[in-house]
N, C-alpha and C. Protein backbone atom coordinates (compact mmCIF):
# COMPACT_ATOMS: atom_id res chain seq x y z
N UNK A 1 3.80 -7.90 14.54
CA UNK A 1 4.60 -7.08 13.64
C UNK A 1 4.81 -7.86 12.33
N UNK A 2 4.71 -7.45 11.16
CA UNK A 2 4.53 -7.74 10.15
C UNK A 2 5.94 -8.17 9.67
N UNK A 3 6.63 -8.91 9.04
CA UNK A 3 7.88 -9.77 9.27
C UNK A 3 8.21 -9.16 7.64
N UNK A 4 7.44 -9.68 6.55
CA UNK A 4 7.79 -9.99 5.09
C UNK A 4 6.44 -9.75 4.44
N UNK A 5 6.93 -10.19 3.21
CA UNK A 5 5.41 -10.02 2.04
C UNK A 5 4.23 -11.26 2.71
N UNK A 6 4.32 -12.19 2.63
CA UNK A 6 3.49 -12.55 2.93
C UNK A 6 2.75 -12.23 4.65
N UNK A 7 3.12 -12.60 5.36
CA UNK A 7 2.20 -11.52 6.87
C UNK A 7 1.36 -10.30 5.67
N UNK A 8 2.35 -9.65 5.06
CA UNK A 8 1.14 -8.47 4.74
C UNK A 8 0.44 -8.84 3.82
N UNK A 9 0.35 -9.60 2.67
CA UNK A 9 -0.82 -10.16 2.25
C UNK A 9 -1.67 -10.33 3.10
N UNK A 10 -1.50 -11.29 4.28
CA UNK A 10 -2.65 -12.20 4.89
C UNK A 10 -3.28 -10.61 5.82
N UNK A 11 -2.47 -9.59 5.80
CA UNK A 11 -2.94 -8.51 6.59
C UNK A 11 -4.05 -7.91 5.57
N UNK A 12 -3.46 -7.71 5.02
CA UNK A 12 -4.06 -6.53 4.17
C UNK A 12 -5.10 -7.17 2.89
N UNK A 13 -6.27 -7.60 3.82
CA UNK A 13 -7.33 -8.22 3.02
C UNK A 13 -8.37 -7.15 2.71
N UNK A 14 -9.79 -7.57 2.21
CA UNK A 14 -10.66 -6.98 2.24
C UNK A 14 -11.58 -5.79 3.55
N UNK A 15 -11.10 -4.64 3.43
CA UNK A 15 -11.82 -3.96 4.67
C UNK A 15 -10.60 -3.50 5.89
N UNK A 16 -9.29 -4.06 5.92
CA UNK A 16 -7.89 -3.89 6.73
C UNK A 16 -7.74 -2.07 5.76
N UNK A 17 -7.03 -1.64 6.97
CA UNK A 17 -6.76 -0.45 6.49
C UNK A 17 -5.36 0.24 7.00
N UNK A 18 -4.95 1.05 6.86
CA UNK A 18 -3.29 1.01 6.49
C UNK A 18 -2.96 3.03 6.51
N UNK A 19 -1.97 3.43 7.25
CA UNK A 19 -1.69 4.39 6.60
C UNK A 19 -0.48 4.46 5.57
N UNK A 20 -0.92 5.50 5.09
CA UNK A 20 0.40 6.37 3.83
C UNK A 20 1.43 7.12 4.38
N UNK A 21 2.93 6.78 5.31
CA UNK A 21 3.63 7.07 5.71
C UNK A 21 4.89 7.41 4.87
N UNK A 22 5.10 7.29 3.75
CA UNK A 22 6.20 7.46 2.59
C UNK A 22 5.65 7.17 1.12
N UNK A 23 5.79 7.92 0.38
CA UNK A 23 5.25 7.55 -1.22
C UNK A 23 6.31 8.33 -1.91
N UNK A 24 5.71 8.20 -3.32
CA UNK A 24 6.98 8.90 -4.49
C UNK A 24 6.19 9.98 -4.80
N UNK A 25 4.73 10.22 -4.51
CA UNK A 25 4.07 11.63 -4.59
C UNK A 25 3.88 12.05 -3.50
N UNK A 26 4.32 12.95 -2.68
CA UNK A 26 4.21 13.37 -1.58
C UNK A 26 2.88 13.57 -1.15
N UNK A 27 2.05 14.24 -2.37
CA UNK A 27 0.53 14.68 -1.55
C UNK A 27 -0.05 13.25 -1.35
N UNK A 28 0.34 12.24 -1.26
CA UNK A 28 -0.46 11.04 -1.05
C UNK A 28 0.24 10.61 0.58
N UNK A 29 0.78 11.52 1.14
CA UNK A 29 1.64 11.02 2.62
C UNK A 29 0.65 11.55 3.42
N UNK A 30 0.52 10.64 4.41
CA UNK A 30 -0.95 10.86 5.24
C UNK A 30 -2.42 10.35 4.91
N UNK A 31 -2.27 9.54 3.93
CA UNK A 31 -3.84 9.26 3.80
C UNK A 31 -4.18 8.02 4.37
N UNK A 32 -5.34 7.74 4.87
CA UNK A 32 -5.39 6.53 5.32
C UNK A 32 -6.24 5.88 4.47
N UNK A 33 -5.86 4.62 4.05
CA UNK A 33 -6.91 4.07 3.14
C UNK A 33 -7.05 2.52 3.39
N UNK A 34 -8.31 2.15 2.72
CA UNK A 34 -9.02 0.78 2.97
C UNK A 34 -8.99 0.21 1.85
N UNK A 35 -8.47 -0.92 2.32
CA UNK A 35 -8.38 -1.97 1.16
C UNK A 35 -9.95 -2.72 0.35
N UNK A 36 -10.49 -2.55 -0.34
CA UNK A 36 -11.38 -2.97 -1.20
C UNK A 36 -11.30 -4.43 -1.53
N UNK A 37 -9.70 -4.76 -2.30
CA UNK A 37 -10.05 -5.85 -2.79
C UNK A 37 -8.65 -6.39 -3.12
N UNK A 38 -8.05 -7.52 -2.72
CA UNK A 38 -7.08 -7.84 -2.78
C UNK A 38 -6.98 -9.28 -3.30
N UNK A 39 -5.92 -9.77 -4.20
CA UNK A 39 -5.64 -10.83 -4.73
C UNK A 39 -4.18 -11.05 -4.93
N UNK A 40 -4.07 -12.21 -5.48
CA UNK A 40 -2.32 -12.49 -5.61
C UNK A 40 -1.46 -11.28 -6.53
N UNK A 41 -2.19 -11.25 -7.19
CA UNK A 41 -1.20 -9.85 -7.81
C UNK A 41 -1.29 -8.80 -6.87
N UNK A 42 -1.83 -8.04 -6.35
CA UNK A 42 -1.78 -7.01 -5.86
C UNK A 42 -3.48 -6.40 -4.84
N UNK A 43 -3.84 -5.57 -4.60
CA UNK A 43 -4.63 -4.99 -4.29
C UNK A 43 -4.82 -3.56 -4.01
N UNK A 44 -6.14 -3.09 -3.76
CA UNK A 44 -7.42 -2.21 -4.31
C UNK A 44 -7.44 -1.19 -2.95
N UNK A 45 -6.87 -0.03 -3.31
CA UNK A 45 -7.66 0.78 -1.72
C UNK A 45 -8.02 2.09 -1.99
N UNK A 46 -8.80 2.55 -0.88
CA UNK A 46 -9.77 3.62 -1.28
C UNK A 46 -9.23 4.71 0.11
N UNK A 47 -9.95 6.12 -0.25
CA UNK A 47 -10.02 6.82 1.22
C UNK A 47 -11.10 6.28 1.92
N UNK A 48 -11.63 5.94 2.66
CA UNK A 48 -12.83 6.01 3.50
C UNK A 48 -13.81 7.43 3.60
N UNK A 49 -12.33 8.33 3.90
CA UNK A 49 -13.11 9.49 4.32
C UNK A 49 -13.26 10.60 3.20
N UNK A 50 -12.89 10.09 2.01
CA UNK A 50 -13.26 10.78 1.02
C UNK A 50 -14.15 10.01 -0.25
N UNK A 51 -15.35 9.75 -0.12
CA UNK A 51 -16.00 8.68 -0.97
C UNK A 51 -16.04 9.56 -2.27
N UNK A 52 -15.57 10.64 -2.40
CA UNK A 52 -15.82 11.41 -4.04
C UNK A 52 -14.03 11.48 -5.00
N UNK A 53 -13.42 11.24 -3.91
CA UNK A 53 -12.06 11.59 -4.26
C UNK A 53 -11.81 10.73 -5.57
N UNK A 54 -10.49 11.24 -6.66
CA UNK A 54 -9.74 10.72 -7.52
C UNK A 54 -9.50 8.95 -7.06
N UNK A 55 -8.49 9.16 -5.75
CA UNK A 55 -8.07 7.55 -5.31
C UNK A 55 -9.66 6.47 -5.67
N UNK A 56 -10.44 6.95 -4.45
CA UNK A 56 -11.29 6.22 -4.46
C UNK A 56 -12.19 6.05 -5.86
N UNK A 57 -12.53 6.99 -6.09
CA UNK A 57 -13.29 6.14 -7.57
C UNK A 57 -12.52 5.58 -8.45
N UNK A 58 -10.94 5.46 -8.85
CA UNK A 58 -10.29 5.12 -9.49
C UNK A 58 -10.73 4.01 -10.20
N UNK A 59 -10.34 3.18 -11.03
CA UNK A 59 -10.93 1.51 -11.65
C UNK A 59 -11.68 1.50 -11.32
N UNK A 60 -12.54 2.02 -11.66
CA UNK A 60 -14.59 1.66 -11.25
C UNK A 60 -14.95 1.27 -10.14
N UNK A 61 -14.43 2.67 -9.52
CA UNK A 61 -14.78 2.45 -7.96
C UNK A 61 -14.10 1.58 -6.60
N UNK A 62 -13.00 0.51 -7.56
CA UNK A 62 -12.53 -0.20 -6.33
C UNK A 62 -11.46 0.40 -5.95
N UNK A 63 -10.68 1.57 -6.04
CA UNK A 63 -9.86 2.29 -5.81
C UNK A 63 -8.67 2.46 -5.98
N UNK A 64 -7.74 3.00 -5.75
CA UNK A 64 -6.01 3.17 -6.66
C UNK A 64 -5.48 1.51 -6.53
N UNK A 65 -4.90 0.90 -7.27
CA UNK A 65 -4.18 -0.39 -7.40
C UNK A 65 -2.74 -0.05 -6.83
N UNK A 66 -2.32 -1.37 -6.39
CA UNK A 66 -0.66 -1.48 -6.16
C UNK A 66 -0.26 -2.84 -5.86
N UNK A 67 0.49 -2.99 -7.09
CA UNK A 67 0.77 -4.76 -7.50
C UNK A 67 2.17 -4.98 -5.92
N UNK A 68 1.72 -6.20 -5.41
CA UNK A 68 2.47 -6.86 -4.26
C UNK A 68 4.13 -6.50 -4.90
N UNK A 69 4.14 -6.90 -6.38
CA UNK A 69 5.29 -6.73 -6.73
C UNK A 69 6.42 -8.03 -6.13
N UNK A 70 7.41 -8.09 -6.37
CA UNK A 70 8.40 -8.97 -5.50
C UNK A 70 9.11 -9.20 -4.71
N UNK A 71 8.79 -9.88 -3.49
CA UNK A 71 9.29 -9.93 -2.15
C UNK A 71 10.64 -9.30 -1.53
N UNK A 72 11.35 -9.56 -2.62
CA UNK A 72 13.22 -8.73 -2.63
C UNK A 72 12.61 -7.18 -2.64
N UNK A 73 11.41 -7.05 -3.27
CA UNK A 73 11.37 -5.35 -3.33
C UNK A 73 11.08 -4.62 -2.07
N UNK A 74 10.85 -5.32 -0.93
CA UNK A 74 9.93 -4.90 0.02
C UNK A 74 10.99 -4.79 1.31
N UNK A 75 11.01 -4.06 2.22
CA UNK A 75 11.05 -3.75 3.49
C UNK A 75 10.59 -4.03 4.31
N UNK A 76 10.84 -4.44 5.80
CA UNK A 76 9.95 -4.07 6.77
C UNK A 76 10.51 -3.83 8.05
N UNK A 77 10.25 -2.83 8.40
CA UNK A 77 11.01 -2.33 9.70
C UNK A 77 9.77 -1.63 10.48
N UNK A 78 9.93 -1.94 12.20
CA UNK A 78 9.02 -1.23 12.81
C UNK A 78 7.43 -0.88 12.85
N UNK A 79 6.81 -1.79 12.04
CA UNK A 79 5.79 -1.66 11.56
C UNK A 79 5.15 -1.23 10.15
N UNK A 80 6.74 -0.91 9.42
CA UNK A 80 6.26 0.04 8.17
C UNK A 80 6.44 -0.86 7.00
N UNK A 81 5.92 -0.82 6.09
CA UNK A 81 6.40 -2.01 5.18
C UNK A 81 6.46 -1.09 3.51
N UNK A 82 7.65 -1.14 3.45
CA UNK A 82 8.15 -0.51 2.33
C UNK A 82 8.55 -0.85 1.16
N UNK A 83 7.69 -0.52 0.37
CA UNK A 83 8.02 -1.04 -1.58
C UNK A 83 8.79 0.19 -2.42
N UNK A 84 9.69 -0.83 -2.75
CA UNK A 84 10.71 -0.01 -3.36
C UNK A 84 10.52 -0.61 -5.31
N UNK A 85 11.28 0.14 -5.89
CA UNK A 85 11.09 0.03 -7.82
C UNK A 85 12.28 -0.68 -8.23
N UNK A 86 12.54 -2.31 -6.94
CA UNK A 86 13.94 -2.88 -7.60
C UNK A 86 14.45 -3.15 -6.58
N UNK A 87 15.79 -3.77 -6.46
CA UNK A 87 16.12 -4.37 -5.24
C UNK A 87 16.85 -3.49 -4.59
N UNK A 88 17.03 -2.28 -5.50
CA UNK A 88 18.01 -1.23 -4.73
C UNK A 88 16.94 -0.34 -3.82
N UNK A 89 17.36 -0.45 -3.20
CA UNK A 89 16.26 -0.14 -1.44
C UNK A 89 16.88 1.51 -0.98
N UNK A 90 16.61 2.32 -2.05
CA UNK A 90 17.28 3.48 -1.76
C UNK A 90 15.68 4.85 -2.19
N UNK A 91 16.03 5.96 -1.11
CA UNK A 91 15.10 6.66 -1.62
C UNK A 91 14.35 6.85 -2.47
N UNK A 92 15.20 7.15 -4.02
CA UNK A 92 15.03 7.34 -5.09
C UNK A 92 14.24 6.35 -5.57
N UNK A 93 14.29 5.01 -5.24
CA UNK A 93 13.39 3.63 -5.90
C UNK A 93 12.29 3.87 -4.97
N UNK A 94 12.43 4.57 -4.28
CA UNK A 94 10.70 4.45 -3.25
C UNK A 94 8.70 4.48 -4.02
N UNK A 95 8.69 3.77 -3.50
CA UNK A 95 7.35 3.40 -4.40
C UNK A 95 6.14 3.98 -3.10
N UNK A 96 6.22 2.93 -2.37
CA UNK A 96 5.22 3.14 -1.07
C UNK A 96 5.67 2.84 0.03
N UNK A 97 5.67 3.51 1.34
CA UNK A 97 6.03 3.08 2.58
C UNK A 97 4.26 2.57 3.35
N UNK A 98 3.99 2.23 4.00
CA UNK A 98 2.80 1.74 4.62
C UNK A 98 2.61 1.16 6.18
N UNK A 99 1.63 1.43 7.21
CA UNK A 99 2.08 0.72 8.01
C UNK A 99 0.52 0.43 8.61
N UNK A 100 0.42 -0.67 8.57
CA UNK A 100 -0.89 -1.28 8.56
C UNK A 100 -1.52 -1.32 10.10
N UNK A 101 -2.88 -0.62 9.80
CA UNK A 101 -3.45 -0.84 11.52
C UNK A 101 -4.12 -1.88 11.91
């Protein structure tokens, strides 16, 4: 079970894949996507099962971005690991919920 930011760095490398269990755009709840390409700032994921989609071709193909951001911003409960827009950990700041397979 994924503890803090770092566990999910070391999770969520190249080819690890993750679902979309909470976002701030709803039509993005449910997608499952694969990480492309990940580094200290942040990382790269795609649909798998949609190789034509918006997400996935996004930045020349390596797919929608989402900066790690800072450790105070993050959640993790139950498997889900949740980025919030600030330390206030309330709906309204919800960025991404995630819960990595």
């Amino acid at each position: 079970m994924i503890a803090n930011l770092s566990q999910l760095k070391k999770k969520l490398t190249e080819g690890a894949e993750f679902d979309v269990v909470a976002h701030c755009r709803p039509e993005v709840v449910g997608e499952r996507r694969r990480v492309n390409y990940a580094n200290t700032v942040g990382f790269y994921s795609a649909i798998p099962s949609e190789p034509d989609s918006k997400t996935t071709k996004a930045n020349g193909g390596k797919g929608s971005f989402l900066d790690w951001g800072k450790a105070a911003f993050w959640e993790f409960n139950d498997g889900v690991c949740t980025l919030y827009n600030g330390i206030n950990k309330n709906p309204e700041n919800l960025v991404i919920a995630i819960k990595p397979l």
